[in-house]
Protein backbone atom coordinates (compact mmCIF):
# COMPACT_ATOMS: atom_id res chain seq x y z
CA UNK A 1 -33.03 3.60 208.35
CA UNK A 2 -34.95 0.49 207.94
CA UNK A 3 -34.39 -2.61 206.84
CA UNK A 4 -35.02 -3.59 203.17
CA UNK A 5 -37.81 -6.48 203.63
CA UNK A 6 -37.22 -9.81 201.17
CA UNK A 7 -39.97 -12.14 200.37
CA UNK A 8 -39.44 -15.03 198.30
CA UNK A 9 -40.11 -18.75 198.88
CA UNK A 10 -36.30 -19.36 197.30
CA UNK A 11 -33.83 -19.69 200.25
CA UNK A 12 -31.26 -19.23 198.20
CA UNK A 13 -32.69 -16.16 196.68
CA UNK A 14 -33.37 -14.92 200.39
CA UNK A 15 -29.45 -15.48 201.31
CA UNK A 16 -27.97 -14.05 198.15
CA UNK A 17 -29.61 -10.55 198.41
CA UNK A 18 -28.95 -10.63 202.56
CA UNK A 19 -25.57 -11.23 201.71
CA UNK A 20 -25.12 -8.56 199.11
CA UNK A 21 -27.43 -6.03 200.77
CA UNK A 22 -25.27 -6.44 204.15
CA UNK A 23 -21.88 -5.90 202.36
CA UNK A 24 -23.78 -2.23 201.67
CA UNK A 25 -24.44 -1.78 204.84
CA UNK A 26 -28.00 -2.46 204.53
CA UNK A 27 -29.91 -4.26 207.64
CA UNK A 28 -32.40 -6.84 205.85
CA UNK A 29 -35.23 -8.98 206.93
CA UNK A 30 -37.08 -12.16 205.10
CA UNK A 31 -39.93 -13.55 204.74
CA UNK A 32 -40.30 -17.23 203.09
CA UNK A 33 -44.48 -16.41 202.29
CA UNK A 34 -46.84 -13.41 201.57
CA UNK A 35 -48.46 -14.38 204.30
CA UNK A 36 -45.72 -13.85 206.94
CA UNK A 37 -44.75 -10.17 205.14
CA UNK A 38 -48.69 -9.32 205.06
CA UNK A 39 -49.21 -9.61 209.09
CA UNK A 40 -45.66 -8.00 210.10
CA UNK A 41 -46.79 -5.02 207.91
CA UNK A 42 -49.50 -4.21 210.35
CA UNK A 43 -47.03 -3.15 213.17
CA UNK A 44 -43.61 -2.47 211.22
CA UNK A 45 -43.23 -1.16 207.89
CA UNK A 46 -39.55 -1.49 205.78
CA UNK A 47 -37.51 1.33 203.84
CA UNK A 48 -38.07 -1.23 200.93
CA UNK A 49 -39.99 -4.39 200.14
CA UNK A 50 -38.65 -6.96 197.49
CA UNK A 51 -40.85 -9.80 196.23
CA UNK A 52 -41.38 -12.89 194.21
CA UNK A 53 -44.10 -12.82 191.74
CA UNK A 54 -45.24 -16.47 192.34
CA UNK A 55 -45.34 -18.17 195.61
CA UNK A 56 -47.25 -20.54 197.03
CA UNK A 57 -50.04 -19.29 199.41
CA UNK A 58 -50.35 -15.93 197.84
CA UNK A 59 -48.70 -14.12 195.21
CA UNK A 60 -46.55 -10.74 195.46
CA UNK A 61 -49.38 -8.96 193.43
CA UNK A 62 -51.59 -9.52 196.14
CA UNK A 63 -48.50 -8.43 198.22
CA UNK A 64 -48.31 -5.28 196.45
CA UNK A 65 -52.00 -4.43 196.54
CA UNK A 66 -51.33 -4.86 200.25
CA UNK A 67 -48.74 -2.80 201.07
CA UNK A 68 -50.84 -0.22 198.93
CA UNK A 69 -53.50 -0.19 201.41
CA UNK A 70 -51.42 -0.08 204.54
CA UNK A 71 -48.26 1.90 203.27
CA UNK A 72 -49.03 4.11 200.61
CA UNK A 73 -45.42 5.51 198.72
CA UNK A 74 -43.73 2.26 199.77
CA UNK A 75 -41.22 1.09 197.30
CA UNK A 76 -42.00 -2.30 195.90
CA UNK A 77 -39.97 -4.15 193.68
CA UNK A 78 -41.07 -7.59 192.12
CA UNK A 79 -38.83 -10.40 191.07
CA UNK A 80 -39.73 -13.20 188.97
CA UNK A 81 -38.57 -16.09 187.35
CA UNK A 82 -41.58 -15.68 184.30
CA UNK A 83 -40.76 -12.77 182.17
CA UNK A 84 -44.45 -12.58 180.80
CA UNK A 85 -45.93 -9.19 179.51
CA UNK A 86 -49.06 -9.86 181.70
CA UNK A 87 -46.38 -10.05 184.96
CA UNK A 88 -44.93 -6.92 184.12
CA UNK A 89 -48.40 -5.19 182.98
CA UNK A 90 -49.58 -6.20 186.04
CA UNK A 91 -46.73 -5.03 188.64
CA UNK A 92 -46.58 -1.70 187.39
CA UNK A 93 -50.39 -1.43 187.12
CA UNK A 94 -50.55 -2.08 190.52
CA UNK A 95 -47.76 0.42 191.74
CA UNK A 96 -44.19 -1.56 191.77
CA UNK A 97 -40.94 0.68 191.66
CA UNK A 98 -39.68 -1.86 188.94
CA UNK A 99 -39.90 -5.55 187.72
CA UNK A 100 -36.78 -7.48 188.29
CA UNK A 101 -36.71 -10.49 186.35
CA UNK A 102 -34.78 -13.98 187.44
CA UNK A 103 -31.97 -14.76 186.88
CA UNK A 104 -30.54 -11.31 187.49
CA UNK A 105 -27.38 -9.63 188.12
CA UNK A 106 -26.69 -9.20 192.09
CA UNK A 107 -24.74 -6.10 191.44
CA UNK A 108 -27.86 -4.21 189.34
CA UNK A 109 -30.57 -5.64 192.37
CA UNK A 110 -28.27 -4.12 194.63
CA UNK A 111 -28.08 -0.65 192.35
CA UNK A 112 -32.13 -1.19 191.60
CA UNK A 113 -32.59 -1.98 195.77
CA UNK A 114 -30.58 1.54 196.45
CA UNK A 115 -32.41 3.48 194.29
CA UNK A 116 -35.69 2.38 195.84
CA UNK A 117 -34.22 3.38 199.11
CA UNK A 118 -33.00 6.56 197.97
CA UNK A 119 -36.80 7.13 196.77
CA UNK A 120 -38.31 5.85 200.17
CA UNK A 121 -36.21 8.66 201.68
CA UNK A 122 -36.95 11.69 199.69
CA UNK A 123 -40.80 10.49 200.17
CA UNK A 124 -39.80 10.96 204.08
CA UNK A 125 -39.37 14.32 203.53
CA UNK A 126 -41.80 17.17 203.07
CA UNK A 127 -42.19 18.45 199.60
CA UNK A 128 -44.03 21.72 198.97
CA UNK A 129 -43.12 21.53 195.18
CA UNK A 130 -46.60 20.97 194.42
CA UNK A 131 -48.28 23.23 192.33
CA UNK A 132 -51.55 24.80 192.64
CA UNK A 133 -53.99 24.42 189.22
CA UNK A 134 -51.41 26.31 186.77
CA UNK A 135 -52.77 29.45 184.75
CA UNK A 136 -54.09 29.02 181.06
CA UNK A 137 -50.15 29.90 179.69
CA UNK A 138 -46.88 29.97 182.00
CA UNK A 139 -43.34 31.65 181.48
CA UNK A 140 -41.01 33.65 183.39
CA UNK A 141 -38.66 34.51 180.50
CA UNK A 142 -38.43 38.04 179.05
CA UNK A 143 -39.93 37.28 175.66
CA UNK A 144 -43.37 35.42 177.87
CA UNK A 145 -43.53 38.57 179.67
CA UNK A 146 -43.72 40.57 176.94
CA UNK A 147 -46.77 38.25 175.27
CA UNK A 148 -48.53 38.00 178.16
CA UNK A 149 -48.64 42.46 178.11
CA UNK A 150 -49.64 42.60 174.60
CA UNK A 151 -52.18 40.14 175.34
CA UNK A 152 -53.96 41.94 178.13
CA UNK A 153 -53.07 45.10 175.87
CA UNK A 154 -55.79 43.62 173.58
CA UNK A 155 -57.94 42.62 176.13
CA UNK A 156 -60.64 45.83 174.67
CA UNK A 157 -59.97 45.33 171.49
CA UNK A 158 -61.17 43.46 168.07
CA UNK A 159 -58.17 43.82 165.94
CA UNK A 160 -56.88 41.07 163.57
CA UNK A 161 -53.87 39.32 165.17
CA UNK A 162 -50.99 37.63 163.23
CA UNK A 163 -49.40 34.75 165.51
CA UNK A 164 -46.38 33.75 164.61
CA UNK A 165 -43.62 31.36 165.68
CA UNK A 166 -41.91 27.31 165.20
CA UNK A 167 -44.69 23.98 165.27
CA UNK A 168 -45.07 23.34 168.76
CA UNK A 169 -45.17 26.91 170.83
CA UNK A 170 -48.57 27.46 171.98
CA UNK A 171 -50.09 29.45 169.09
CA UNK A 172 -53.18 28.27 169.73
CA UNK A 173 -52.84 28.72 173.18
CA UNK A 174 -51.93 32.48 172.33
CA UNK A 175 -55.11 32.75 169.89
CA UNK A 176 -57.64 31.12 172.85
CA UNK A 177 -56.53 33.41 175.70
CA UNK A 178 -56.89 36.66 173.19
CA UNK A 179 -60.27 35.50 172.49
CA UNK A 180 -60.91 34.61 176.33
CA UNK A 181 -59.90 38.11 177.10
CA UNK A 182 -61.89 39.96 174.65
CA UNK A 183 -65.13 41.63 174.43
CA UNK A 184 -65.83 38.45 172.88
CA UNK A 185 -65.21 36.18 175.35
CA UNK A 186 -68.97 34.80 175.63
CA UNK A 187 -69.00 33.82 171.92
CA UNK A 188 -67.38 30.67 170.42
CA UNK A 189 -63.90 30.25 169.73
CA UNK A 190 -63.80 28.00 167.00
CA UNK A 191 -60.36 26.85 165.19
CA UNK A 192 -59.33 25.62 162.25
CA UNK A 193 -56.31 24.24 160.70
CA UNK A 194 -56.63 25.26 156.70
CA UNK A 195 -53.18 22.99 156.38
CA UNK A 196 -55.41 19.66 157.30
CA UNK A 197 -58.23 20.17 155.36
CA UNK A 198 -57.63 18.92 151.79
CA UNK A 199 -58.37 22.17 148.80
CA UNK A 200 -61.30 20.21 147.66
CA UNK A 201 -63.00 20.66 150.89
CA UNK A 202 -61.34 23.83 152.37
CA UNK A 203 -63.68 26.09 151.14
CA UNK A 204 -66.89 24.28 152.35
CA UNK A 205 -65.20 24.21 155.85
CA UNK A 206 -64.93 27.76 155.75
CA UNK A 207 -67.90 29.27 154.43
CA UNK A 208 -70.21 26.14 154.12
CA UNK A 209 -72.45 25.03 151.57
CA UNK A 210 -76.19 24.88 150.26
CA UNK A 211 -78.24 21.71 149.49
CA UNK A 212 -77.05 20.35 145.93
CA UNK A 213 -73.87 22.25 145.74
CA UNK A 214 -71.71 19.63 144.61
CA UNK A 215 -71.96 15.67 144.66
CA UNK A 216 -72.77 14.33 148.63
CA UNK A 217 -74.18 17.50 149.69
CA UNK A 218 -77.85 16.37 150.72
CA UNK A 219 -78.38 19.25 152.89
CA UNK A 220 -76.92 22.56 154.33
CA UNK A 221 -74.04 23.17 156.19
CA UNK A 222 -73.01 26.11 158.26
CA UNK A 223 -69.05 26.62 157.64
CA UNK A 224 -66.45 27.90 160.34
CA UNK A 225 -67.19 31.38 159.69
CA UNK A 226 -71.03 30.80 160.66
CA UNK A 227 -70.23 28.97 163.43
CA UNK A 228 -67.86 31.64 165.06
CA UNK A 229 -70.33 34.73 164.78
CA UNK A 230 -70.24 37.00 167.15
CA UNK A 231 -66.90 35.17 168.46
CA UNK A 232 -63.38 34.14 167.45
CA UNK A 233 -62.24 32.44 164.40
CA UNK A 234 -58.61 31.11 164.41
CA UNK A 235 -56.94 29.77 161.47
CA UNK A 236 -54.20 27.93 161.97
CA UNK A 237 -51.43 27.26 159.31
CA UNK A 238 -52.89 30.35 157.41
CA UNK A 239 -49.51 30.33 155.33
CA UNK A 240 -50.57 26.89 153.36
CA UNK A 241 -54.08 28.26 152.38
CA UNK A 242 -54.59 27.65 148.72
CA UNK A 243 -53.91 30.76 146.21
CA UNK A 244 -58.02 30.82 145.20
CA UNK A 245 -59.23 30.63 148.72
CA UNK A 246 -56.85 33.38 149.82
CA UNK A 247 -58.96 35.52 147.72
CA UNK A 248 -61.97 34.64 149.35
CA UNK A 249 -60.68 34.96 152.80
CA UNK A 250 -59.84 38.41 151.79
CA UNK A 251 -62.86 39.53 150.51
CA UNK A 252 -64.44 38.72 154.44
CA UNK A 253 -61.80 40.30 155.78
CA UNK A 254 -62.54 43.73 153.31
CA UNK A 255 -66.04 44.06 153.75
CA UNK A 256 -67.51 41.19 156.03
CA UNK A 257 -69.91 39.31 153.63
CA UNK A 258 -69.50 35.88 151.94
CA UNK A 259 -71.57 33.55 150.32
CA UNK A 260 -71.92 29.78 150.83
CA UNK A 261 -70.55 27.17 148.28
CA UNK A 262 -73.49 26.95 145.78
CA UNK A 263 -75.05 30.17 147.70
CA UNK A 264 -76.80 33.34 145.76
CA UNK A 265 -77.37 35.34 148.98
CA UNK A 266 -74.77 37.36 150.72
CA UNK A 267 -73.83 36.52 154.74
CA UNK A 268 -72.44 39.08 157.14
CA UNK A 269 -69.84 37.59 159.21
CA UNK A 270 -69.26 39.71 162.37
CA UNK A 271 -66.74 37.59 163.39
CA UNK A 272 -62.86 38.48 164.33
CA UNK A 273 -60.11 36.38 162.74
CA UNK A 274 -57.06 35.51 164.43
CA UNK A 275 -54.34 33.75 162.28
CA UNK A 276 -51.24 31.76 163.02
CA UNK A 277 -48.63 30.27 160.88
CA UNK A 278 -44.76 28.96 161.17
CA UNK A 279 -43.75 29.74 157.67
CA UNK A 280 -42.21 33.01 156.88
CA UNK A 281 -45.22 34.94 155.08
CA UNK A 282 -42.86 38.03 153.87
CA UNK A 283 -41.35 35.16 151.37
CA UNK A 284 -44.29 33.61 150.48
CA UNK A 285 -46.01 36.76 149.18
CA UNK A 286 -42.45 37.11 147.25
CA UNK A 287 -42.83 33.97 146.35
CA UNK A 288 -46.01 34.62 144.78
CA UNK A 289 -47.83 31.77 146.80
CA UNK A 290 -49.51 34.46 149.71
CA UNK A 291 -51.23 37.58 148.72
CA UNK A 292 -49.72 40.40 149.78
CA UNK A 293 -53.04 42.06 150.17
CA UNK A 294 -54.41 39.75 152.46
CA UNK A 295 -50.68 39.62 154.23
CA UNK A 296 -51.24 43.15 154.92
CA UNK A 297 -55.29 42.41 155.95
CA UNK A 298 -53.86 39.88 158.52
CA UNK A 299 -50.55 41.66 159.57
CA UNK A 300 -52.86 44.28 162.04
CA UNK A 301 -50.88 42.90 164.76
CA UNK A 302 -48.24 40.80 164.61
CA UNK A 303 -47.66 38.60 167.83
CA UNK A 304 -44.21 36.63 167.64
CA UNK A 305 -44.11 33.37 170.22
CA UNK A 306 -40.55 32.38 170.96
CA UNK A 307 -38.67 29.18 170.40
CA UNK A 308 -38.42 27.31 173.78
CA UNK A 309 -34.58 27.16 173.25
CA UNK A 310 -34.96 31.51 173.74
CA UNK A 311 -36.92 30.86 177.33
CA UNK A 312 -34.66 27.96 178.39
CA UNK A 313 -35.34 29.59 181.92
CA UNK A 314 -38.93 28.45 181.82
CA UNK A 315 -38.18 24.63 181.37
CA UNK A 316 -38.37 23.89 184.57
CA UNK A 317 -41.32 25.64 185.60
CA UNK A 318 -43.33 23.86 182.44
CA UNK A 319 -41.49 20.82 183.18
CA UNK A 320 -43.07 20.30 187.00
CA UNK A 321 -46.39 21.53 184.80
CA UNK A 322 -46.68 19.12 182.77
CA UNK A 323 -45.60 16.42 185.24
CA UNK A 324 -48.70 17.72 187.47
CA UNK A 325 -50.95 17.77 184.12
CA UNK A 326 -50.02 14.67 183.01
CA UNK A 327 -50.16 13.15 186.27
CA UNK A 328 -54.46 14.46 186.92
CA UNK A 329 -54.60 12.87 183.61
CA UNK A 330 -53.85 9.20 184.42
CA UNK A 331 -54.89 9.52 187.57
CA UNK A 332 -51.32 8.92 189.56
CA UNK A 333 -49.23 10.43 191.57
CA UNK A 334 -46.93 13.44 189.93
CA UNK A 335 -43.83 12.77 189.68
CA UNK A 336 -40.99 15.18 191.01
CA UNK A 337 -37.58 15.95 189.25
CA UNK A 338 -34.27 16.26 190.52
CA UNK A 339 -32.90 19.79 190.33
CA UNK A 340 -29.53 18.08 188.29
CA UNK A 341 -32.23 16.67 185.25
CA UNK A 342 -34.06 20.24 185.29
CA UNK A 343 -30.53 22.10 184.74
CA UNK A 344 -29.71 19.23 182.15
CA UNK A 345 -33.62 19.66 180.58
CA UNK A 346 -32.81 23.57 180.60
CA UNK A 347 -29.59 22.91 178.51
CA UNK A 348 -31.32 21.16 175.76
CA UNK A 349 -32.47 23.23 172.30
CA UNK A 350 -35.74 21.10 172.35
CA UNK A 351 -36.46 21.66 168.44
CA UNK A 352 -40.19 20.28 169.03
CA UNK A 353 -40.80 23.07 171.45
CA UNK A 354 -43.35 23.54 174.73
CA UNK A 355 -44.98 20.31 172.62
CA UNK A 356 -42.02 18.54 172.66
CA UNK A 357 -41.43 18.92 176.51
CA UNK A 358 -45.19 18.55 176.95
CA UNK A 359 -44.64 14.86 175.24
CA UNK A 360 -41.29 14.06 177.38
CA UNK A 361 -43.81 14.89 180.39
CA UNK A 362 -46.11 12.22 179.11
CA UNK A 363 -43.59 9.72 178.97
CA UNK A 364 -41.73 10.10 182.28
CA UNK A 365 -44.99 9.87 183.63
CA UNK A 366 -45.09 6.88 182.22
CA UNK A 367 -42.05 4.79 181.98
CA UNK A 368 -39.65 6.72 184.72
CA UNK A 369 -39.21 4.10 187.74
CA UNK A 370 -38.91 6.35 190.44
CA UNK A 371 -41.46 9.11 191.96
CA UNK A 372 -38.25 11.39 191.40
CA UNK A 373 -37.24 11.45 187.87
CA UNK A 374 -32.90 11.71 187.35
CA UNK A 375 -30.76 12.61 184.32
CA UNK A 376 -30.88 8.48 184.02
CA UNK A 377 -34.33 8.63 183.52
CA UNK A 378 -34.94 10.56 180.13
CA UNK A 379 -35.57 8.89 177.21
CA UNK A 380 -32.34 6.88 175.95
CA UNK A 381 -31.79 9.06 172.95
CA UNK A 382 -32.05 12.46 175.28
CA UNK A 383 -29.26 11.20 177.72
CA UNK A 384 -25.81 12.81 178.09
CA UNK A 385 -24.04 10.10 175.89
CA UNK A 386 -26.31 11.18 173.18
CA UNK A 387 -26.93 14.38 173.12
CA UNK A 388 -23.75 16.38 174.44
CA UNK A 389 -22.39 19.12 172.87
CA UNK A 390 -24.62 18.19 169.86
CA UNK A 391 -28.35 20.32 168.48
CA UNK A 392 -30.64 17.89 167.64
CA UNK A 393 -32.81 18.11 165.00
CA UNK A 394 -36.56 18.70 164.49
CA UNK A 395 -37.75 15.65 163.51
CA UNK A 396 -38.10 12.86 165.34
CA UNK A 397 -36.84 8.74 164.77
CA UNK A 398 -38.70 6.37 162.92
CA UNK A 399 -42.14 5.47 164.04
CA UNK A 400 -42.39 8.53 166.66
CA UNK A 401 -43.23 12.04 165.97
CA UNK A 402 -42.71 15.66 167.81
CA UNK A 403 -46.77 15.28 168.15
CA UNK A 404 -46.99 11.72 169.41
CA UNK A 405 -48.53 11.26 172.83
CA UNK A 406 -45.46 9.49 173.97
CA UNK A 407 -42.33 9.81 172.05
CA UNK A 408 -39.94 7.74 172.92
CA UNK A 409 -36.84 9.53 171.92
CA UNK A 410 -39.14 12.99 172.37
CA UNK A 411 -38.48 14.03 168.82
CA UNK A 412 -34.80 13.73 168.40
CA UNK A 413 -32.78 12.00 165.93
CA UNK A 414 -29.24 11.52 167.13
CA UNK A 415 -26.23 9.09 165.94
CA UNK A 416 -24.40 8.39 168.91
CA UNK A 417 -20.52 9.36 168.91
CA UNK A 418 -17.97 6.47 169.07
CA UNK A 419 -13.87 6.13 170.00
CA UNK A 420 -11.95 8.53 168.69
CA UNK A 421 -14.55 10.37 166.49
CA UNK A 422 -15.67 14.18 167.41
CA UNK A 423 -19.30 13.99 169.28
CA UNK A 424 -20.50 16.93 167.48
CA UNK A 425 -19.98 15.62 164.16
CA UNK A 426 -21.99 11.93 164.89
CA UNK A 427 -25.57 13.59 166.02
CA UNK A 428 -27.25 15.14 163.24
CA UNK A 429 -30.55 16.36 162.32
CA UNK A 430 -33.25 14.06 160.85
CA UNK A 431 -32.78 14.04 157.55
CA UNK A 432 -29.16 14.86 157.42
CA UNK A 433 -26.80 12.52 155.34
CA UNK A 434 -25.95 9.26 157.42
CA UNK A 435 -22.70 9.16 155.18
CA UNK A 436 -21.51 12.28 156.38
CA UNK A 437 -21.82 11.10 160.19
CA UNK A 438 -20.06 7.89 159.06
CA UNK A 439 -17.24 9.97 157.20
CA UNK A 440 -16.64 11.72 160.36
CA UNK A 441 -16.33 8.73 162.19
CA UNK A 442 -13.57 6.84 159.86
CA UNK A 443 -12.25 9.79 159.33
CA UNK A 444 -11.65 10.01 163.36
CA UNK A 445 -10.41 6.09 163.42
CA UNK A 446 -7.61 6.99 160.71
CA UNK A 447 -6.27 9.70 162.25
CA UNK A 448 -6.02 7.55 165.79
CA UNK A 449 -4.46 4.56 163.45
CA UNK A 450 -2.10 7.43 161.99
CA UNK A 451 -1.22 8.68 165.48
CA UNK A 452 -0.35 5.38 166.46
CA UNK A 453 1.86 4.40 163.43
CA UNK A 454 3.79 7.64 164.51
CA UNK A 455 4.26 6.42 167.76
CA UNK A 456 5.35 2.80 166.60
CA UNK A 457 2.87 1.99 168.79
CA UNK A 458 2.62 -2.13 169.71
CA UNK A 459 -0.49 -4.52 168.15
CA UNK A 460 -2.32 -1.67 166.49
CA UNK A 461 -4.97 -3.60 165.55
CA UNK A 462 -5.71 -5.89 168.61
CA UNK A 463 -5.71 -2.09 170.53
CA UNK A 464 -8.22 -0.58 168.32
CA UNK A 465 -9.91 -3.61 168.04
CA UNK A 466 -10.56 -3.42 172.12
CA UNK A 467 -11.20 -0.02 171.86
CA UNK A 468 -13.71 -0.49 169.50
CA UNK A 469 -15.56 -3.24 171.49
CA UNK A 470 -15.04 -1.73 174.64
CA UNK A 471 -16.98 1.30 173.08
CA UNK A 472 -19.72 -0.58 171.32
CA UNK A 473 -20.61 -2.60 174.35
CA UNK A 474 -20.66 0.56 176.79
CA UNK A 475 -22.98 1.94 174.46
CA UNK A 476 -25.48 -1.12 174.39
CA UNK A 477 -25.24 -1.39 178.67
CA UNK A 478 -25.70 2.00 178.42
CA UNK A 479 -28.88 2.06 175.98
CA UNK A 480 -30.41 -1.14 178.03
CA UNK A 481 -29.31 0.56 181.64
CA UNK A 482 -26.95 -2.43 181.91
CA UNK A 483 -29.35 -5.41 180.54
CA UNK A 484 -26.74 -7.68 179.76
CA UNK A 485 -29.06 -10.00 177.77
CA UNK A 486 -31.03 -7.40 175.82
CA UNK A 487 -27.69 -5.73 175.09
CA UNK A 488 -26.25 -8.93 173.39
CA UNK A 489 -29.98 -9.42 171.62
CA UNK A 490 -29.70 -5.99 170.22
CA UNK A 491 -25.56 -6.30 169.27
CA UNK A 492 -25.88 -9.77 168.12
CA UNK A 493 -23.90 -11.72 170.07
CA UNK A 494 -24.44 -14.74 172.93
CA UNK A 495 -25.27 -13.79 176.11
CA UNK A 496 -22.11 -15.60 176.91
CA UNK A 497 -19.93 -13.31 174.61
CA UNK A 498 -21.13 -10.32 176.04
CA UNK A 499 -20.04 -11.92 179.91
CA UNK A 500 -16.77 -13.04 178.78
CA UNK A 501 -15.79 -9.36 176.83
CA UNK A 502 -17.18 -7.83 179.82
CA UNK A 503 -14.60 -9.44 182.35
CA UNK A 504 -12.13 -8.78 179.46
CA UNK A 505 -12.39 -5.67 178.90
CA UNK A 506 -12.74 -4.56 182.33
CA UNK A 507 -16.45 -2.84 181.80
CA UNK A 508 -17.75 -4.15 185.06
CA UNK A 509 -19.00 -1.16 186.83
């Protein structure tokens, strides 16, 4: 292997990471100047390069830009002693592995330094897992199998279809390949969500309006169904159409003519409707909020996506997808993932769906470190100590959403478990009652104090009390991947408190 390259005008920077690096077994070599690092690069290249930020002569930016010219892939990680946004934007703008700022913790450089190298070598090797431009939907799974039939089963024909299925499953996906597969694949496809338009205007949207219809309406409009002749018109979220305009709909549906809003002539629409919806329709018409006439007019054929928690087997194939998608997108390098966070991605119920794991895709592609993503990786709130043995719920923590380009916590909402309390009952569904979660803890604590009392066990409370911090502060080091400072920021306490319980409680790694 070889060595791990460290350039910094600090000598005593230079020997405290030789020192550390060669009690791993790790052959090192320094540089006091970019300069000096710059013209050994153009006959030797390291496993891994570690920089200063700020030195005089040149800077490790210009370092960086550098060793992106003459070795692409190369693991760079910058160190400084000014934690500034515009540092940090600027490292990882320009490629670096990760931003390491002064003073640090020898132990985590060290853990940060063997990462890189363990990244360095799996970029050594040849990877074919690189996919080719991926098809307009993906699945392996039974129930994807069976959509993709019925959808070339349709292929001739100019039926109504009823898509069905939970937010975030690729109905619209499922409406644009029927229409790209139809006899009406050279007209428009135009969609429409009738949940997002408010009543007032829903009709106009739909079926348009003449000059002077109502108030603002200074000329005419074509609506949807204009726009979509001799094509496809999808209507999404057909199950929150108001009562009135159901009628309406239906009447297009029975006999193909309309008339636009403040219109005395009758329009032919020869247009085929596709609709979608994740409500249960059957209850609505019982509910007397959907017709059951135009339930029937829709219901031709009924197309039923499945929950991504009933393909779990097609995670990983949509996982790498996405990755590849996201990665044409910004215009970087995809990222790979290790086959242990695929079987962990595959375990998880993912109530957001193919959009939820479309968003996670975003944001590794974004914020993951390394070129190959680990279980470590994922989103704080998705990692083991969160999420085991536990559903999450549908909706997501404050100030993200399942929709959100990058979620941080991709759409779960989880309460994480502490000492002596039962995991399952701590991570709950948005929305769920916070008091019950709490309950469960205490209610875990007093039977532990009870246990104890039985057992005349010694200083009950200094135990639990060390117990309690012990598990608290694991759970902040674990949250900030072992910031110490941040940790103590987020807990409350001095930076100082958080060393000395450390060393007392025995949590050094």
């Amino acid at each position: 292997m070889k060595p791990i390259w460290i350039v910094d005008d600090d000598q005593s920077i230079r020997w405290v990471l030789e020192k550390a690096l060669a009690r791993e077994n790790f052959a090192t070599r320094s540089f006091a100047n970019v300069r000096e690092a710059s013209a050994a690069l153009d006959h030797d290249s390291p496993q891994v390069l570690v920089s200063d930020i700020r030195m005089p002569g040149g800077s490790g930016l210009e370092l960086l830009q550098t060793v992106r010219d003459k070795v692409p892939g190369l693991p760079v990680i910058i160190m400084t002693a000014f934690s500034d946004l515009d540092s940090a934007v600027a490292a990882f703008q320009g490629g670096a592995f990760e931003y390491l700022a002064k003073p640090f913790d020898i132990d985590k450089a060290v853990e940060l330094i063997r990462r890189a190298v363990d990244e360095s070598m799996r970029g050594e090797q040849t990877w074919d897992d690189r996919v080719a431009e991926a098809p307009e939907m993906l699945g392996q799974a039974p129930a994807m199998q069976d959509m993709f039939r019925a959808i070339g089963r349709l292929s001739h024909s100019a039926a109504t279809v009823l898509i069905t299925g939970e937010s975030g499953t690729g109905k619209e996906l499922v409406a644009r390949a029927l229409h790209r597969h139809s006899p009406r694949a050279n007209g428009p496809f135009i969609a429409l969500n009738t949940a997002a338009i408010p009543k007032d205007l829903l009709e106009s949207e739909l079926f348009g309006h003449e000059r002077g219809a109502f108030t603002g309406a200074q000329a005419m409009r074509q609506g949807r169904f204009e726009q979509a002749e001799n094509g496809t018109l999808f209507l999404d979220e057909i199950g929150d159409m108001p009562f009135d305009l159901q009628t309406r709909l239906l009447r297009v549906l029975s006999d193909g003519q309309f008339y636009r809003v403040g219109g005395h002539n009758p329009l032919r629409a020869n247009v085929r409707v596709i609709a979608a919806t994740h409500q249960n329709l059957e209850a609505r018409v019982r509910q007397g909020l959907f017709r059951e006439d135009l339930y029937h007019r829709l219901n031709v054929i009924r197309l039923r996506l499945p929950a991504l928690r009933e393909r779990s087997e097609d995670i990983p194939l949509l996982t790498r997808h996405f990755l590849q998608k996201s990665a044409r997108d910004l215009g970087v390098e995809p990222k790979r993932v290790s086959d242990e966070a695929l079987a962990y991605l595959a375990s998880l119920p993912f109530p957001g769906n193919v959009r939820q794991l479309e968003n996670l895709a975003n944001w590794l592609t974004v914020m993951a470190p390394a070129q190959t993503i680990e279980i470590k990786d994922l989103p704080p709130d998705l990692g083991p100590a969160h999420s085991g043995g536990s559903e999450p719920g549908a909706g997501a923590a404050a100030g993200a959403t399942t929709d959100g380009a990058v979620a941080t916590n991709a759409g779960f909402t989880v309460g994480a478990p502490l000492a002596g309390a039962n995991a399952s009952t701590l991570v709950h569904p948005a929305g769920a009652s916070v008091a019950t979660a709490l309950s469960a803890w205490e209610g875990g604590l007093r039977t532990e104090v009870a246990r104890m009392l039985r057992e005349n066990a010694a200083d009950v409370m200094d135990e639990l009390a060390r117990r309690f911090e012990a598990a608290v502060i694991r759970e902040a080091l674990d949250f900030t991947r072992g910031r110490k400072v941040e940790a103590a920021e987020r807990l409350g306490i001095g930076r100082n408190t958080i060393t000395r319980k450390i060393q007392e409680l025995n949590l050094e790694p």
